[in-house]
C-alpha atoms as a PDB file:
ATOM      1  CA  UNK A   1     -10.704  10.261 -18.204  1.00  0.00           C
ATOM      2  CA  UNK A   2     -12.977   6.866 -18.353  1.00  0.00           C
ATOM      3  CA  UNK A   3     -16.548   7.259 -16.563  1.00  0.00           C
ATOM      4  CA  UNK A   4     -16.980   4.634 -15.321  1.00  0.00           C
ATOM      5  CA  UNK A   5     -20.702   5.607 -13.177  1.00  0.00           C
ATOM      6  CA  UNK A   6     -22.409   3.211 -16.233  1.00  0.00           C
ATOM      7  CA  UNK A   7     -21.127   0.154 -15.234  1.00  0.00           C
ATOM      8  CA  UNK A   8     -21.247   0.592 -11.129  1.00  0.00           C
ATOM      9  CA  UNK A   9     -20.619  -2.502  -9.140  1.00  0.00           C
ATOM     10  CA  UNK A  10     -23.165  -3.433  -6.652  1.00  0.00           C
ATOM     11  CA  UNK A  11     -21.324  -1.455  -3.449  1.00  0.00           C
ATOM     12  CA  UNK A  12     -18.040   0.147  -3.278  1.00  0.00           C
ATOM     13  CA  UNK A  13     -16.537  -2.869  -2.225  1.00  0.00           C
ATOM     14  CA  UNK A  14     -16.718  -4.624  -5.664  1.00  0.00           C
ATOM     15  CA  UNK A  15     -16.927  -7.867  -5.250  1.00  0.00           C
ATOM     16  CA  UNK A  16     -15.941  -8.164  -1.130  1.00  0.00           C
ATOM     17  CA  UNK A  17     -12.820 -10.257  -1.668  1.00  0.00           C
ATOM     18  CA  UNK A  18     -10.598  -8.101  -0.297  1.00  0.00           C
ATOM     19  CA  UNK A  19     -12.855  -6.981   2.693  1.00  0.00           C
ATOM     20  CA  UNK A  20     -13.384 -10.791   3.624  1.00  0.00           C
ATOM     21  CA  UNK A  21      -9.890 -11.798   3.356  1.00  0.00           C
ATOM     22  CA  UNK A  22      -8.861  -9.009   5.631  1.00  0.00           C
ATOM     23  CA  UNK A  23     -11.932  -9.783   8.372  1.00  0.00           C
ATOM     24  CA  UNK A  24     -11.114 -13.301   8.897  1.00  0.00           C
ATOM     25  CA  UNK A  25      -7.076 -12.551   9.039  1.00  0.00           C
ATOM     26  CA  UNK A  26      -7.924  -9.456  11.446  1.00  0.00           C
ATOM     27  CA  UNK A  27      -9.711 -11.569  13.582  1.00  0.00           C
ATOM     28  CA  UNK A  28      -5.996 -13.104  15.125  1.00  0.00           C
ATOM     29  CA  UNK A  29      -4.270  -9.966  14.838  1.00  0.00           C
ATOM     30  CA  UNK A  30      -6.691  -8.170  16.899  1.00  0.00           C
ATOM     31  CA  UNK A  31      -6.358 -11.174  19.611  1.00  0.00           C
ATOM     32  CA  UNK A  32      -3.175 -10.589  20.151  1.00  0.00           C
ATOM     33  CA  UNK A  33      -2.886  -6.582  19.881  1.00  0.00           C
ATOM     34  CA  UNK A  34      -5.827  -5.775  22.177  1.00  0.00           C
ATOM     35  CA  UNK A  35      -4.502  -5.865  25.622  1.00  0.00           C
ATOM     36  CA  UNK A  36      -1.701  -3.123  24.277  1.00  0.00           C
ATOM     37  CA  UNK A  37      -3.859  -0.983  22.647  1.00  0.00           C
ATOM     38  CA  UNK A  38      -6.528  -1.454  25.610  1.00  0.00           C
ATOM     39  CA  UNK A  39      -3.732   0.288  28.079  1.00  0.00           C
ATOM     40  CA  UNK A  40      -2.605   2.910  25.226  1.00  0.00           C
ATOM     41  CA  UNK A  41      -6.087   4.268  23.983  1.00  0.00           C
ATOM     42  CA  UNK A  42      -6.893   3.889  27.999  1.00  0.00           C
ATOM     43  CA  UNK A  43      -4.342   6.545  29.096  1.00  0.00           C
ATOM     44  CA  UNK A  44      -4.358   8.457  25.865  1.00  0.00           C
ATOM     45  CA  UNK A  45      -8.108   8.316  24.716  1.00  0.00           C
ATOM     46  CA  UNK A  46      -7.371  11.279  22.341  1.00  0.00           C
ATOM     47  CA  UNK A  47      -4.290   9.735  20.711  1.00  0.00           C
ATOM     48  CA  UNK A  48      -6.569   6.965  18.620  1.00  0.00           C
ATOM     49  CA  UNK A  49      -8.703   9.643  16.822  1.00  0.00           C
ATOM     50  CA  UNK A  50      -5.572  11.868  16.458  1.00  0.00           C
ATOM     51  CA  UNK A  51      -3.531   9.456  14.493  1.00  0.00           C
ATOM     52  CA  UNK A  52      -5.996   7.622  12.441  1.00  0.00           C
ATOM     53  CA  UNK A  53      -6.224   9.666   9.651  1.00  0.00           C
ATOM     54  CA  UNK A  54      -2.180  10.400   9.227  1.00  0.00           C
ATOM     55  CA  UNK A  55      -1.238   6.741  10.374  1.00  0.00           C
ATOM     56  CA  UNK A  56      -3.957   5.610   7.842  1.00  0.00           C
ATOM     57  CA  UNK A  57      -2.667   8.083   4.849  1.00  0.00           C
ATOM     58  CA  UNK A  58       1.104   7.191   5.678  1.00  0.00           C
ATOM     59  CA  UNK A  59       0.211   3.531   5.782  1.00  0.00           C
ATOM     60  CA  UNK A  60      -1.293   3.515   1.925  1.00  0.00           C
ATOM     61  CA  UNK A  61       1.500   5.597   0.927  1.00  0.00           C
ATOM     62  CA  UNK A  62       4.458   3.541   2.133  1.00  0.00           C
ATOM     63  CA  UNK A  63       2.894   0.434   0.957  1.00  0.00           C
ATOM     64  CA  UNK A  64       2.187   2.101  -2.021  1.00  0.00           C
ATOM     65  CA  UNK A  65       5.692   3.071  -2.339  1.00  0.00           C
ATOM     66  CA  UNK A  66       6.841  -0.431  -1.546  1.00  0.00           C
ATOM     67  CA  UNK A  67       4.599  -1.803  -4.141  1.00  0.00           C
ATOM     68  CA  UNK A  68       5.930   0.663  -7.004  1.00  0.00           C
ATOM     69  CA  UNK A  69       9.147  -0.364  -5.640  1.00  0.00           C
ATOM     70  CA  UNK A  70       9.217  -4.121  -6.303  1.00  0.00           C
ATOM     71  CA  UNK A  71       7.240  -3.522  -9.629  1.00  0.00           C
ATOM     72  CA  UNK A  72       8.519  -0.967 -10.996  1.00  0.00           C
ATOM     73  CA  UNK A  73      12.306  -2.309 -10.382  1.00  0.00           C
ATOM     74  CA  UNK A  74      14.285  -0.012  -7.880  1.00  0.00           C
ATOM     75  CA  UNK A  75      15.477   3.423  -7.222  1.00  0.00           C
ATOM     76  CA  UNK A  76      15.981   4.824 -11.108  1.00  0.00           C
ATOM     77  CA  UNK A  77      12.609   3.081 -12.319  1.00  0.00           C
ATOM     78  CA  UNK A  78      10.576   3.815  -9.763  1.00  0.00           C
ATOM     79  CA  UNK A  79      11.130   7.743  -9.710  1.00  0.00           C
ATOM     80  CA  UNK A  80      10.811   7.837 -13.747  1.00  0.00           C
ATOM     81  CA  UNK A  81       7.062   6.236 -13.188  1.00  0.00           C
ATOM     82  CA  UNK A  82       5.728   8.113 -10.111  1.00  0.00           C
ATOM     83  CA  UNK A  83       7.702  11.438 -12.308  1.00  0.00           C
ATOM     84  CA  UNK A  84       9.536  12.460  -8.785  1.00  0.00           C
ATOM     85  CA  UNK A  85      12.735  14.092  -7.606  1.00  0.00           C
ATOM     86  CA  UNK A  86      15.595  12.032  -6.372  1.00  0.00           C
ATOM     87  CA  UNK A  87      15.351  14.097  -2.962  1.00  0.00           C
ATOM     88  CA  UNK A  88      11.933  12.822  -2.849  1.00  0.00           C
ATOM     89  CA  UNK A  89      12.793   9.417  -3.255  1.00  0.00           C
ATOM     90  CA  UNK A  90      15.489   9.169  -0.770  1.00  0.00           C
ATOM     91  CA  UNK A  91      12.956  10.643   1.634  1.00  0.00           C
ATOM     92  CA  UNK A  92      10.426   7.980   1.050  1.00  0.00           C
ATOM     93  CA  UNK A  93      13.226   5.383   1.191  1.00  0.00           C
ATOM     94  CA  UNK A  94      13.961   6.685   4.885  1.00  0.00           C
ATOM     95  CA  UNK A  95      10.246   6.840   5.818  1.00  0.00           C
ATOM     96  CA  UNK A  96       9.890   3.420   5.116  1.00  0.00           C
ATOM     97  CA  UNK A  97      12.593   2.447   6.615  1.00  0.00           C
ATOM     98  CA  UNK A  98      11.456   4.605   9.975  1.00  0.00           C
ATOM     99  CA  UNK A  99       8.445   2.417   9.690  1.00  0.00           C
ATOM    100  CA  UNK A 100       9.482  -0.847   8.209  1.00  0.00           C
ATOM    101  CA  UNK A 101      13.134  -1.138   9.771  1.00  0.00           C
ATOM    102  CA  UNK A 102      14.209  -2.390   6.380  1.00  0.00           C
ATOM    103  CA  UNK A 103      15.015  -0.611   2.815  1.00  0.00           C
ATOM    104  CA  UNK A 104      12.183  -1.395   0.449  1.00  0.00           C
ATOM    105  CA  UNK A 105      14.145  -3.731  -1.681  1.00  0.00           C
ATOM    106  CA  UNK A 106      14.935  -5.834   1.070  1.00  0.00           C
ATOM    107  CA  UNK A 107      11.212  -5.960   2.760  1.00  0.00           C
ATOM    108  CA  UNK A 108       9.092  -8.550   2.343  1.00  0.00           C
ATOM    109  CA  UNK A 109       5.545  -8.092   3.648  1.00  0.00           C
ATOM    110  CA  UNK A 110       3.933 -11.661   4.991  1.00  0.00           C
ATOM    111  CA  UNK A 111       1.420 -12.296   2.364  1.00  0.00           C
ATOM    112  CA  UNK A 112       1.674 -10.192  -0.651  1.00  0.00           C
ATOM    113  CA  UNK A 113       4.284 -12.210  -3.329  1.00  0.00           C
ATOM    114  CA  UNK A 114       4.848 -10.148  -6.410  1.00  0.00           C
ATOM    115  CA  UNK A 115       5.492 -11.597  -9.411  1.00  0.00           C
ATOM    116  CA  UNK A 116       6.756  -7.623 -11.726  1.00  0.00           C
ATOM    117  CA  UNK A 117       7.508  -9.720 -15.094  1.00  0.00           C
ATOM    118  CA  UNK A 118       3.774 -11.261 -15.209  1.00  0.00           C
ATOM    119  CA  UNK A 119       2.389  -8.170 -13.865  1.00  0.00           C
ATOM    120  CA  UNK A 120       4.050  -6.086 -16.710  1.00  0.00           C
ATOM    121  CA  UNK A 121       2.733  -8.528 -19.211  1.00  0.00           C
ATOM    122  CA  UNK A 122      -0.948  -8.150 -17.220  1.00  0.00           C
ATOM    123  CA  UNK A 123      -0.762  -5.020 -17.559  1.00  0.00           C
ATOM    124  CA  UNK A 124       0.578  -4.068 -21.113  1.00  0.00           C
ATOM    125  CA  UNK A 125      -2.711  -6.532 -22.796  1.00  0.00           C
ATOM    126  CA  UNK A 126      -4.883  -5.178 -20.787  1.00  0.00           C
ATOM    127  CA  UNK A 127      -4.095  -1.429 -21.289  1.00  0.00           C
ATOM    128  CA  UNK A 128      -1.915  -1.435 -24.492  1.00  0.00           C
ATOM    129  CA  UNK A 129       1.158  -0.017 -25.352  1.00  0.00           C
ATOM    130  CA  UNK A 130       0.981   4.108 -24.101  1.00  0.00           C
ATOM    131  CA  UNK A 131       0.273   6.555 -26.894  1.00  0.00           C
ATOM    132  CA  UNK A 132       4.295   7.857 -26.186  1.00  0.00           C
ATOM    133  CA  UNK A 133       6.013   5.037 -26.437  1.00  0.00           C
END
């Protein structure tokens, strides 16, 4: 496994591209969400610190999954890369779609275009072929 404690960035934030992008597009989606979540969290104070670890975890893992997904290319390809069971795939497919309303291969999430052919090619001169192929 690399160490990579040699060559720290400056905070764990790297750069701050991705923290900056999110602030300024937060700033509109917070506008519009805060007199819900004002009544919600108002009648169920609990219910915010109760669900923002497992609505936080499930988040990053059904994006994750979506991500794989698209790059990965669908169903077969996907579960040979993340090395799981077809029973676990067609449970993540139905947790996203509990959360998404869509299958994965259909959803498109506002902001994020993937581009799998120039990401494989990113990725394979950047890392090399793998030692078992």
């Amino acid at each position: 496994m690399a160490d990579f404690r040699s060559e720290r960035m400056p905070s764990p934030e790297g750069e701050g591209r991705a923290k900056s992008a999110i602030e300024s597009a937060y700033e509109a989606y917070y506008k519009v969400n805060k007199a819900a979540n004002k009544r919600l969290f108002g009648a169920f104070p609990e219910l915010r610190d109760m669900l923002r670890g497992y609505a936080g975890a499930r988040m990053l893992d059904l994006v994750g999954f979506w991500l794989m997904w698209h790059l990965c290319g669908g169903f077969e390809n996907t579960q040979n890369a993340l090395g799981i069971s077809k029973s676990q795939m067609y449970r993540r497919i139905a947790q996203f779609r509990e959360a998404f309303g869509e299958h994965p291969d259909v959803y498109k999430f506002d902001g994020i275009d993937l581009n799998p052919a120039e990401f494989a090619a990113g990725f394979a001169a950047r890392h090399g072929k793998r030692a078992d192929e």
